[in-house]
N, C-alpha and C. Protein backbone atom coordinates (compact mmCIF):
# COMPACT_ATOMS: atom_id res chain seq x y z
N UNK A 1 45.32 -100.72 45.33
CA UNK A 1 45.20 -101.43 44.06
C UNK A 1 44.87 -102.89 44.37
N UNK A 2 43.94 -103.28 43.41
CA UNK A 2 43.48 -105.00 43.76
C UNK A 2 44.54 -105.50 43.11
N UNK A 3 44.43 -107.23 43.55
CA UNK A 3 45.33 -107.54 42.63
C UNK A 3 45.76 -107.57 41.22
N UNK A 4 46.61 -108.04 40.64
CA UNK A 4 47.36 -107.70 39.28
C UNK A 4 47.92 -109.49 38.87
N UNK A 5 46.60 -110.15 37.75
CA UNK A 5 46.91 -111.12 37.25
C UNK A 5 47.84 -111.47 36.31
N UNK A 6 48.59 -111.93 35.89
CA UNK A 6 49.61 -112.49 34.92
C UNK A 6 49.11 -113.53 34.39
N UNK A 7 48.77 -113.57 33.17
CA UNK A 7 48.63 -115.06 32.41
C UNK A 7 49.37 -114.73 30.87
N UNK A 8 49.51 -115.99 30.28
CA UNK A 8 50.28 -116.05 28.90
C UNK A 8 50.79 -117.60 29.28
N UNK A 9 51.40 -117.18 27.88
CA UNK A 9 52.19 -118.46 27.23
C UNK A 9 53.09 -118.66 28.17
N UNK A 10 53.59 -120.30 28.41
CA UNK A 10 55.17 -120.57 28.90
C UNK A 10 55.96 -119.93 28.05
N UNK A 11 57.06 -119.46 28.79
CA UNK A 11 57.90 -118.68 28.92
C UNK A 11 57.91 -116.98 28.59
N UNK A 12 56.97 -116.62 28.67
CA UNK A 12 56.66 -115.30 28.46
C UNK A 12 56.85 -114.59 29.56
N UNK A 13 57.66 -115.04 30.68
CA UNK A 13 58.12 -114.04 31.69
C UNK A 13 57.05 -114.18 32.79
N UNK A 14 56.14 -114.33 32.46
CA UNK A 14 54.79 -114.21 34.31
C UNK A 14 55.73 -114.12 35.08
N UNK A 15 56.76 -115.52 35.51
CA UNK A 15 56.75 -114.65 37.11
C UNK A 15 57.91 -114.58 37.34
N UNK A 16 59.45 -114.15 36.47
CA UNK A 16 60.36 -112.80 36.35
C UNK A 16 59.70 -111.59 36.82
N UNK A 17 58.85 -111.89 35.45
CA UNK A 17 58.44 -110.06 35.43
C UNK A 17 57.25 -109.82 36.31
N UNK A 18 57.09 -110.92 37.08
CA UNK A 18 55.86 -110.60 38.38
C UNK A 18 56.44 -110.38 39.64
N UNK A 19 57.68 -110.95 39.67
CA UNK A 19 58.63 -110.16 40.92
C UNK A 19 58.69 -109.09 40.99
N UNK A 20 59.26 -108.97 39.76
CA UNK A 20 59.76 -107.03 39.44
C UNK A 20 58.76 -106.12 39.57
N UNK A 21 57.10 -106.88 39.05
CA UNK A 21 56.29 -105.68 38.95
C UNK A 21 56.04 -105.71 40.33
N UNK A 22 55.85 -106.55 41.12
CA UNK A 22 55.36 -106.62 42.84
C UNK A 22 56.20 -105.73 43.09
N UNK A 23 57.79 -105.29 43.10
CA UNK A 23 58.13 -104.52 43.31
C UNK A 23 58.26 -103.34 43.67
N UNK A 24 57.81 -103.05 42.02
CA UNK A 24 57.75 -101.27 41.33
C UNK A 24 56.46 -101.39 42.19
N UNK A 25 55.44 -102.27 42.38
CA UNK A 25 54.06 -101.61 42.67
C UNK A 25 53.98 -101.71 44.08
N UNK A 26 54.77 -101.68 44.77
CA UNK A 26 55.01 -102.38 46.42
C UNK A 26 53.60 -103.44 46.78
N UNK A 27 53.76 -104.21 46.19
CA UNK A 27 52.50 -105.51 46.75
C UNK A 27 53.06 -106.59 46.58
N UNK A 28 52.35 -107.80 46.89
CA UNK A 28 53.19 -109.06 47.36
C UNK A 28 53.30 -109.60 45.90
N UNK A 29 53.51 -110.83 46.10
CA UNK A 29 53.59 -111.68 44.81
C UNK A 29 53.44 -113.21 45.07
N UNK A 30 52.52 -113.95 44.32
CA UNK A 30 52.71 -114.96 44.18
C UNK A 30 52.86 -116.10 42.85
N UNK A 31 53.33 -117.01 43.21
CA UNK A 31 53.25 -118.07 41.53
C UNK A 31 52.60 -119.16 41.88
N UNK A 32 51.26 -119.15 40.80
CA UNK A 32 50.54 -120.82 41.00
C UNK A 32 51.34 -121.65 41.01
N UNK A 33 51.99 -121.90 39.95
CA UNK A 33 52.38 -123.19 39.82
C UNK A 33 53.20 -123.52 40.89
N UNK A 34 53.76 -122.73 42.15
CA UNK A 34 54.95 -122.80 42.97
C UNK A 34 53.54 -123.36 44.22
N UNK A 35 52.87 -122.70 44.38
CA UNK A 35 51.44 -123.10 45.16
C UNK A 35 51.45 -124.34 45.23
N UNK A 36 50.66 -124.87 43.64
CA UNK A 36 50.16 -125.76 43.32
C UNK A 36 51.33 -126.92 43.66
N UNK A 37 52.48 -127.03 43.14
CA UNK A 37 53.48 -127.91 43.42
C UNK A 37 53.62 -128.11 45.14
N UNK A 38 53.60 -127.47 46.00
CA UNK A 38 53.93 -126.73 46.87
C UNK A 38 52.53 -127.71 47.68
N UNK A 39 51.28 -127.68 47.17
CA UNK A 39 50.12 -128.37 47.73
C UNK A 39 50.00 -129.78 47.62
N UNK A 40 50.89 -130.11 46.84
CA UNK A 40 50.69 -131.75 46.19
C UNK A 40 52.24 -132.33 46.09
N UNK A 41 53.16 -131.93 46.78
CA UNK A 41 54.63 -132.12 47.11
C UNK A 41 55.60 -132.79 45.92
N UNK A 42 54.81 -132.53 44.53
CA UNK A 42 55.50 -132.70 43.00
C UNK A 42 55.74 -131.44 42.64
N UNK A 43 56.15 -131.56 41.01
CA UNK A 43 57.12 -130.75 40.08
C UNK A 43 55.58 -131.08 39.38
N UNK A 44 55.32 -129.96 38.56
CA UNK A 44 54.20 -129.76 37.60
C UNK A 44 54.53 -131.17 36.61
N UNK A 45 55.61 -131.56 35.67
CA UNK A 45 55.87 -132.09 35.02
C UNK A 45 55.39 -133.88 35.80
N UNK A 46 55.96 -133.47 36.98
CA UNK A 46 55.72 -135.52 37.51
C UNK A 46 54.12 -135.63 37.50
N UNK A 47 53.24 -134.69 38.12
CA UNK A 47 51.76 -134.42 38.56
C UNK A 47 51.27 -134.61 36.80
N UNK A 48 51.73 -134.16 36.06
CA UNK A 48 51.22 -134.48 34.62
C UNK A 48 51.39 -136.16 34.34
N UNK A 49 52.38 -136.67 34.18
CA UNK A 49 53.44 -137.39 33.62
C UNK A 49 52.27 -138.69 34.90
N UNK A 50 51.97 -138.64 35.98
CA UNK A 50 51.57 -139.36 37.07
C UNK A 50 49.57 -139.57 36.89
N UNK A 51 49.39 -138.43 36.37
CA UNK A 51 47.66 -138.24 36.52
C UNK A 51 47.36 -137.81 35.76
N UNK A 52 48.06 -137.38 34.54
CA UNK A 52 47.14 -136.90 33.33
C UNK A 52 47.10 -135.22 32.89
N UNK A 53 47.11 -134.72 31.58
CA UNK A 53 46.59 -133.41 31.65
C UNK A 53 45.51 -133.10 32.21
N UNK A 54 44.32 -134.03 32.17
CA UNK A 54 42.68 -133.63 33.27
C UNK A 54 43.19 -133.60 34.11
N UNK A 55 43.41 -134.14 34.78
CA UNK A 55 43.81 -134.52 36.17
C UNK A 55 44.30 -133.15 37.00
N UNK A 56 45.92 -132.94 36.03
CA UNK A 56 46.69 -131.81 36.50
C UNK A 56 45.45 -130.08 36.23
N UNK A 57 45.29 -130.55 34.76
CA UNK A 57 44.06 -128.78 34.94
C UNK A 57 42.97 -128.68 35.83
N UNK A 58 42.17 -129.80 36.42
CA UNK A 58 41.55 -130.12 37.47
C UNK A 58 42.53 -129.26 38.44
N UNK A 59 43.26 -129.87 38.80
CA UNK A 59 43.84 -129.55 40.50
C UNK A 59 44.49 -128.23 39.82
N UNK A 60 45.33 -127.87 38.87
CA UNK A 60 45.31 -126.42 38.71
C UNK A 60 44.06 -125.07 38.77
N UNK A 61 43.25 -126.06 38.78
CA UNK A 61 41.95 -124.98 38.52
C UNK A 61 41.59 -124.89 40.23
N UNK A 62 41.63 -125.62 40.93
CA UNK A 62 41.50 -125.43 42.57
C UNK A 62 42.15 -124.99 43.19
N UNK A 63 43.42 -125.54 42.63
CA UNK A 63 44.34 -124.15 43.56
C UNK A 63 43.80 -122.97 43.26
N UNK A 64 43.90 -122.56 41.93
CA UNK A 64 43.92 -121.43 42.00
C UNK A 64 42.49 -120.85 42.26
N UNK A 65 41.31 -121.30 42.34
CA UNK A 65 40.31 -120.72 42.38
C UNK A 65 39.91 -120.91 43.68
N UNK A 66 41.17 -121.01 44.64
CA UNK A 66 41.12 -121.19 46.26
C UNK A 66 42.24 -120.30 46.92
N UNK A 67 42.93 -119.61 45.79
CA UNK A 67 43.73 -118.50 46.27
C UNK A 67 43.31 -117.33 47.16
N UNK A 68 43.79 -116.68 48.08
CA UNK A 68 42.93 -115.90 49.05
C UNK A 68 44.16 -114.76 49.07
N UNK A 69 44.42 -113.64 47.84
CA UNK A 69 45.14 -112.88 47.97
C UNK A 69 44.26 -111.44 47.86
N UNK A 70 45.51 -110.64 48.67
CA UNK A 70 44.92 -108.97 48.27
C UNK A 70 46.31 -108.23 48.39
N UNK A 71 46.01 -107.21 47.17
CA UNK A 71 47.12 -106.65 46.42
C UNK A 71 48.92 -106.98 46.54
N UNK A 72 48.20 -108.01 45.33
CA UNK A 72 49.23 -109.24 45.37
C UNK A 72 49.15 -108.91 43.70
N UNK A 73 50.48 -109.54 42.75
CA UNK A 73 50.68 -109.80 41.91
C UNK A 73 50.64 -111.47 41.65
N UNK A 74 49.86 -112.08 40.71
CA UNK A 74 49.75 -113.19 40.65
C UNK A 74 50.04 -113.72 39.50
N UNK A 75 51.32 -114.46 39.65
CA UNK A 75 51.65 -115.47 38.29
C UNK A 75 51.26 -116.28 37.75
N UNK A 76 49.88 -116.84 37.29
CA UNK A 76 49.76 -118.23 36.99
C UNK A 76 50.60 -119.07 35.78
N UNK A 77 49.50 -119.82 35.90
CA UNK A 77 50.71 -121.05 34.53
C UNK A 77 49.60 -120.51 33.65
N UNK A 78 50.26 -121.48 32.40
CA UNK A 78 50.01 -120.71 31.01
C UNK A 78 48.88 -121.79 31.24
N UNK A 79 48.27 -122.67 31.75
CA UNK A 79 47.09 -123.46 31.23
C UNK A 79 45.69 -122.89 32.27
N UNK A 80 46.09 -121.87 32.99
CA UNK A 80 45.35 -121.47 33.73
C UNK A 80 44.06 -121.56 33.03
N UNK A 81 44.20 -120.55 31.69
CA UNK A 81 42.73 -120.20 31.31
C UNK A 81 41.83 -121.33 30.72
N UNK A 82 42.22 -122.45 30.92
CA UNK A 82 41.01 -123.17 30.60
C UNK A 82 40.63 -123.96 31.71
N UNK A 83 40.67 -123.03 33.17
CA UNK A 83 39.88 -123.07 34.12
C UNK A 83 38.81 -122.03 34.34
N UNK A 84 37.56 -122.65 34.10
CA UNK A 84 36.48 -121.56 34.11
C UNK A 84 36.10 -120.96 35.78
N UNK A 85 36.10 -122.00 36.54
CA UNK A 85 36.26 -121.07 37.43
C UNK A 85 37.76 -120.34 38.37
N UNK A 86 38.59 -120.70 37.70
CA UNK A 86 40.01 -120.23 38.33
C UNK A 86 39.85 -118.96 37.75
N UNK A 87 39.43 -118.36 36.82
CA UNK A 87 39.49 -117.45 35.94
C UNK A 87 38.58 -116.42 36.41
N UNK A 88 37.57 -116.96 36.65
CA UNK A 88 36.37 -116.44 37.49
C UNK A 88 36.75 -115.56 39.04
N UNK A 89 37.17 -116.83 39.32
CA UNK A 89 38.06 -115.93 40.67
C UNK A 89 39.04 -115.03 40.47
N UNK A 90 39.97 -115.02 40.00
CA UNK A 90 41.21 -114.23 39.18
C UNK A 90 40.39 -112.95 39.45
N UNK A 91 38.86 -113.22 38.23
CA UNK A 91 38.55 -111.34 37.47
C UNK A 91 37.65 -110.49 39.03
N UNK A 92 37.24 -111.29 39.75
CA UNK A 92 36.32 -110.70 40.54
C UNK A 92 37.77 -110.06 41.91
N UNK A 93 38.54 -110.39 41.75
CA UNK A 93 39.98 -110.04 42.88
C UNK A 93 40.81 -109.26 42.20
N UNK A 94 40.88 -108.97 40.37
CA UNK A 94 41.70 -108.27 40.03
C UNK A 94 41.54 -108.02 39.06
N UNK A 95 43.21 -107.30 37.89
CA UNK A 95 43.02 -106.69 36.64
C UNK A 95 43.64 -108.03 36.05
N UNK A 96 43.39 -108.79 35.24
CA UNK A 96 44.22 -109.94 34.31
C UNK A 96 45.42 -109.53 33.74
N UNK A 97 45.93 -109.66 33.15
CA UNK A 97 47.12 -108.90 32.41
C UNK A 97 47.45 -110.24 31.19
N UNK A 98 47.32 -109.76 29.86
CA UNK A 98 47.95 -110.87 29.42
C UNK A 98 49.48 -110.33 28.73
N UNK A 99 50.34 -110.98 29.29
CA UNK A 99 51.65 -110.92 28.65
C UNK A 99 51.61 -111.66 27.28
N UNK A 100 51.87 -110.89 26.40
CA UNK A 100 52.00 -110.89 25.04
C UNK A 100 53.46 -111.13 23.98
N UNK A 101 53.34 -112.27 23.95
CA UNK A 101 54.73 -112.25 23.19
C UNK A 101 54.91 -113.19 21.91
N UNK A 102 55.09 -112.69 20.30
CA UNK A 102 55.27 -113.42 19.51
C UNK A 102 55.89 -115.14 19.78
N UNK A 103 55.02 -116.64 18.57
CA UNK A 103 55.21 -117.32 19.03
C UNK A 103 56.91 -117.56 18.81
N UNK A 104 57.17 -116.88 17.63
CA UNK A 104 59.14 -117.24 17.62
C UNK A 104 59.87 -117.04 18.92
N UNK A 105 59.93 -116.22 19.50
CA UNK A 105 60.24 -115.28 21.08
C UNK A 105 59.63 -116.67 22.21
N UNK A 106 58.42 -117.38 22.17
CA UNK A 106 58.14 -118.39 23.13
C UNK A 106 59.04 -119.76 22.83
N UNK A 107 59.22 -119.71 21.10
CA UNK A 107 59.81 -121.09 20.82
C UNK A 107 61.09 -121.16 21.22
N UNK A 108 61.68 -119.71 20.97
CA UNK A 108 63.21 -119.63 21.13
C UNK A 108 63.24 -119.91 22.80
N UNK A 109 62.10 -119.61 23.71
CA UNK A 109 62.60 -119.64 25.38
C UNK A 109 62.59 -121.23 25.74
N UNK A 110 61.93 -121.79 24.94
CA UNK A 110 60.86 -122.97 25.72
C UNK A 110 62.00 -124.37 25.06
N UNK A 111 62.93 -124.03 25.58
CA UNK A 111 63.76 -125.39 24.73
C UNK A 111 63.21 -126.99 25.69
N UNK A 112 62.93 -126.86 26.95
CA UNK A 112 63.11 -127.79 27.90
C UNK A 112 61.67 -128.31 28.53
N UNK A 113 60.58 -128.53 27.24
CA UNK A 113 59.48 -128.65 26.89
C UNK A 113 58.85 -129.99 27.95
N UNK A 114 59.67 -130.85 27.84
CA UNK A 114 59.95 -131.97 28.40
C UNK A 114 59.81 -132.39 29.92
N UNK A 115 60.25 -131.36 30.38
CA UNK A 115 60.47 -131.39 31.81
C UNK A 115 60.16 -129.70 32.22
N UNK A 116 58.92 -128.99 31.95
CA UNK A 116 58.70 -128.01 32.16
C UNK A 116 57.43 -128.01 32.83
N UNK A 117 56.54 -128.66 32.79
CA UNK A 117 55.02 -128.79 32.71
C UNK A 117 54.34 -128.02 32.11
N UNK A 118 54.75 -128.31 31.09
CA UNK A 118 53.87 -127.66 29.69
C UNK A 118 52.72 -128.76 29.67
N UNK A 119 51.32 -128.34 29.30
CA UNK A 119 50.61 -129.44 29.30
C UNK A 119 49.84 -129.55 27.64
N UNK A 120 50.55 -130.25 26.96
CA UNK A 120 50.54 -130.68 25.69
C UNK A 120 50.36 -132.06 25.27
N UNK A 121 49.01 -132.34 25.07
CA UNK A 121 48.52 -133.35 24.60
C UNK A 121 49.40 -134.35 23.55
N UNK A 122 49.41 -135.70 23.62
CA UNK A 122 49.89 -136.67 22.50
C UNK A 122 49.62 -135.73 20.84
N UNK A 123 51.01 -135.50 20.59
CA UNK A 123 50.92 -135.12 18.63
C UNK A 123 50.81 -133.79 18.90
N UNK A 124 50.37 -132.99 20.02
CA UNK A 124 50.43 -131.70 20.02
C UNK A 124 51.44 -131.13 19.94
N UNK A 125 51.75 -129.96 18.88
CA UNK A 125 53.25 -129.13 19.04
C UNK A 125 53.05 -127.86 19.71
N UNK A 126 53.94 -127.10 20.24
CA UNK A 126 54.36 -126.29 20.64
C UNK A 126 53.25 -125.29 19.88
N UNK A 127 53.90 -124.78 19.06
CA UNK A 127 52.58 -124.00 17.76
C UNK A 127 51.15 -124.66 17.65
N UNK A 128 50.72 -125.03 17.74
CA UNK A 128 49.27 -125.94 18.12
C UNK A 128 48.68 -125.42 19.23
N UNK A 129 49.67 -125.73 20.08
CA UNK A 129 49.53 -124.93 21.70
C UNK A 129 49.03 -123.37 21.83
N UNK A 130 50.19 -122.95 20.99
CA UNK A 130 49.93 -121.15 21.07
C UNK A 130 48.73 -120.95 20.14
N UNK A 131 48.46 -121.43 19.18
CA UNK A 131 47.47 -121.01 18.41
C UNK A 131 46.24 -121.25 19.24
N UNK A 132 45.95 -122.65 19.96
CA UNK A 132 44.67 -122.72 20.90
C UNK A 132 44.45 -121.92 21.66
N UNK A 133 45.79 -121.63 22.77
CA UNK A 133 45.49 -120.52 23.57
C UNK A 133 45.37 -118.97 23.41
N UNK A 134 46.20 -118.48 22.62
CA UNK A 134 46.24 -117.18 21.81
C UNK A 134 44.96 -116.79 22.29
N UNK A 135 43.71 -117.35 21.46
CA UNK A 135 42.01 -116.63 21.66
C UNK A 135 41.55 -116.67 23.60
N UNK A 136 42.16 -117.61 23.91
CA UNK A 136 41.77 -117.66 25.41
C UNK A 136 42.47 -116.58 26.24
N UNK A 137 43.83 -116.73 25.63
CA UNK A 137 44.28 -114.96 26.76
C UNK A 137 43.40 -114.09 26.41
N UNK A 138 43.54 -113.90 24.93
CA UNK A 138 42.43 -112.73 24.44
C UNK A 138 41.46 -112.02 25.12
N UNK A 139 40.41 -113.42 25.44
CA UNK A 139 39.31 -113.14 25.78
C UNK A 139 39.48 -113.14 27.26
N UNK A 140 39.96 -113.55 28.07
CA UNK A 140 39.96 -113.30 29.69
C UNK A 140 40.75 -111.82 29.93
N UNK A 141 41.49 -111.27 29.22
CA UNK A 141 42.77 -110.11 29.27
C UNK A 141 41.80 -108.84 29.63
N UNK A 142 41.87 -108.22 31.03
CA UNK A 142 41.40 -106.68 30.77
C UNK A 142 42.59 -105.48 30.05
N UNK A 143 43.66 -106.24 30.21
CA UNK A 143 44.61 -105.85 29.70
C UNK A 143 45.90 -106.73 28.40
N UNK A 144 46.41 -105.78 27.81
CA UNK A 144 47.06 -106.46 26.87
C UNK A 144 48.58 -105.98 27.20
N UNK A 145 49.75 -106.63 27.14
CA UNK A 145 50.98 -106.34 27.52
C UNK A 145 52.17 -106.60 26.36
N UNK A 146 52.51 -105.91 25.87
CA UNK A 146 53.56 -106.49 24.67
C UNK A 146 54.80 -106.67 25.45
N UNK A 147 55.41 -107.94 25.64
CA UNK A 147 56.86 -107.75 26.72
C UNK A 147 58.10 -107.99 25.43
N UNK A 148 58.01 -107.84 24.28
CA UNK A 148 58.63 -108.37 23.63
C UNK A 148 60.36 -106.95 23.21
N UNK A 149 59.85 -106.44 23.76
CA UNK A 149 60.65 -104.65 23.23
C UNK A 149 62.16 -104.44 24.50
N UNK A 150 61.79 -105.04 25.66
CA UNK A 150 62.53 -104.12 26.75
C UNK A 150 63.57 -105.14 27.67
N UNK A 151 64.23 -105.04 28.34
CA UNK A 151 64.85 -105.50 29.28
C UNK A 151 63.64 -105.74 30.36
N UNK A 152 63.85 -107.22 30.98
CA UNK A 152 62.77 -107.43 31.97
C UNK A 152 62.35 -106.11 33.29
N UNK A 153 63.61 -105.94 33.37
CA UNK A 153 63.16 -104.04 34.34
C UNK A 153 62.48 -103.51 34.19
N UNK A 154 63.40 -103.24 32.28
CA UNK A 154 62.03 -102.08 32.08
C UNK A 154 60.65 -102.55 31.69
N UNK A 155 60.33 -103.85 31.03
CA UNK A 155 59.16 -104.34 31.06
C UNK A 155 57.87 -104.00 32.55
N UNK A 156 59.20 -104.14 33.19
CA UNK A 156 58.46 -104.50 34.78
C UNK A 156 57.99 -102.97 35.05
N UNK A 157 58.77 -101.69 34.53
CA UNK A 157 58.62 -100.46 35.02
C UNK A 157 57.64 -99.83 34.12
N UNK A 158 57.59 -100.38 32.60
CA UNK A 158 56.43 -100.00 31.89
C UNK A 158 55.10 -100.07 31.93
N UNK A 159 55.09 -101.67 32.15
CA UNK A 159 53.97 -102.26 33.03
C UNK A 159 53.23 -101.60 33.86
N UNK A 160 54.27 -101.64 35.20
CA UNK A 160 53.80 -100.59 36.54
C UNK A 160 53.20 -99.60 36.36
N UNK A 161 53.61 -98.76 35.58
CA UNK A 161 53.08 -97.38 35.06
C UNK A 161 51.99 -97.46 33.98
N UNK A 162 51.49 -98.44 33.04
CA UNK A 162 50.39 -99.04 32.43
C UNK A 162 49.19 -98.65 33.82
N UNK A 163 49.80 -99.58 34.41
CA UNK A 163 48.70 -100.27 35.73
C UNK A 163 48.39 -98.87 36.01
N UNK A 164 49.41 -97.80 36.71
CA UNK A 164 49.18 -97.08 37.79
C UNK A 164 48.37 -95.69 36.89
N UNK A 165 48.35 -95.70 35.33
CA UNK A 165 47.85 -94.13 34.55
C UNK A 165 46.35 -95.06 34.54
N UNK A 166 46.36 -96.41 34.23
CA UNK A 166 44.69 -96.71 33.66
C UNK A 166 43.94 -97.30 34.94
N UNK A 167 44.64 -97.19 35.99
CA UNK A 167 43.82 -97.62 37.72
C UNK A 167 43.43 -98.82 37.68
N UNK A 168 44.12 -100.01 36.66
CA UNK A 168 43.57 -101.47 36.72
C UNK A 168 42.26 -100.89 35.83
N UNK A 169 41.80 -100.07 34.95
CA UNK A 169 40.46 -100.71 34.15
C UNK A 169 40.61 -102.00 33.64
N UNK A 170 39.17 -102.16 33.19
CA UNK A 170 39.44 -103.49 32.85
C UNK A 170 38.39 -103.38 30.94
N UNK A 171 38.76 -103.97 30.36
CA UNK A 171 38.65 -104.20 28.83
C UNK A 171 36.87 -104.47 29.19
N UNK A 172 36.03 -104.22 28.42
CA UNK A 172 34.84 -104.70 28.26
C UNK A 172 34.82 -106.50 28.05
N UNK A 173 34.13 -107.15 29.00
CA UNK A 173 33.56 -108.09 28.61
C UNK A 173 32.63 -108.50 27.60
């Protein structure tokens, strides 16, 4: 199996439920944002707060479109997709997955907005956010994931078994 992308909203689980699925699916796992922090010796939040949202989706978009994995589960951050070529790389190495979760369910996780590296423009709210991105998972997703029903396990075991009956197809472009 190629790899197995994770994208969505902050706090929608990516990479909980990207442990668990690396798991069930015996393949590795990784998290951008742990990368990305990890390459530039900050916290997503200081790298914002220091250089800007350009700045930070810039260097988010290189990490990740310099990732060199195979059958790996991959967590990115929720601002991934408005890297055109991070995204690019993602679909040609794997299946996308978008984790799907009503915005009440993101508002209720995301109390610590502040110090999360959420990357939300001056006057932008939370809901502003999800509504922009909403169409962008959409459209990058070969897959659609509702995590909103299960215990993260079983999310992780439903998932797995998603992946393993449809062989990673992928949604028409």
């Amino acid at each position: 199996m190629e790899n197995i992308v994770l994208i969505g909203m902050p706090g929608c689980g990516k990479s909980t439920l990207g442990v668990l699925l690396a798991k069930a699916l015996g393949m590795a796992f990784v998290d951008t944002d742990v990368v990305l922090q990890a390459q530039h010796g900050k916290k997503l939040q200081q790298m914002i707060e220091e250089s800007g949202i350009d700045a930070f989706l810039a260097r988010e978009e290189a990490c990740v479109a310099s990732l060199a994995c195979d059958h790996t589960v991959i967590a990115t951050g929720g601002s991934v997709v408005y890297g055109k070529k991070a995204m690019l790389h993602l679909h040609e190495g794997g299946t996308v997955v978008y984790i799907r979760l009503p915005y009440e369910v993101i508002s209720r996780r995301l109390s610590n907005l502040a110090t999360r590296g959420v990357t939300l423009r001056p006057g932008q709210t939370l809901f502003d956010l999800y509504q922009e991105r909403v169409p962008l998972y959409e459209n990058e997703a070969d897959l659609f994931f509702d995590a909103e029903d299960a215990s993260l396990e079983e999310t992780a075991q439903q998932l797995a078994e998603r992946l393993r009956v449809s062989g990673g197809e992928r949604n028409a472009r």
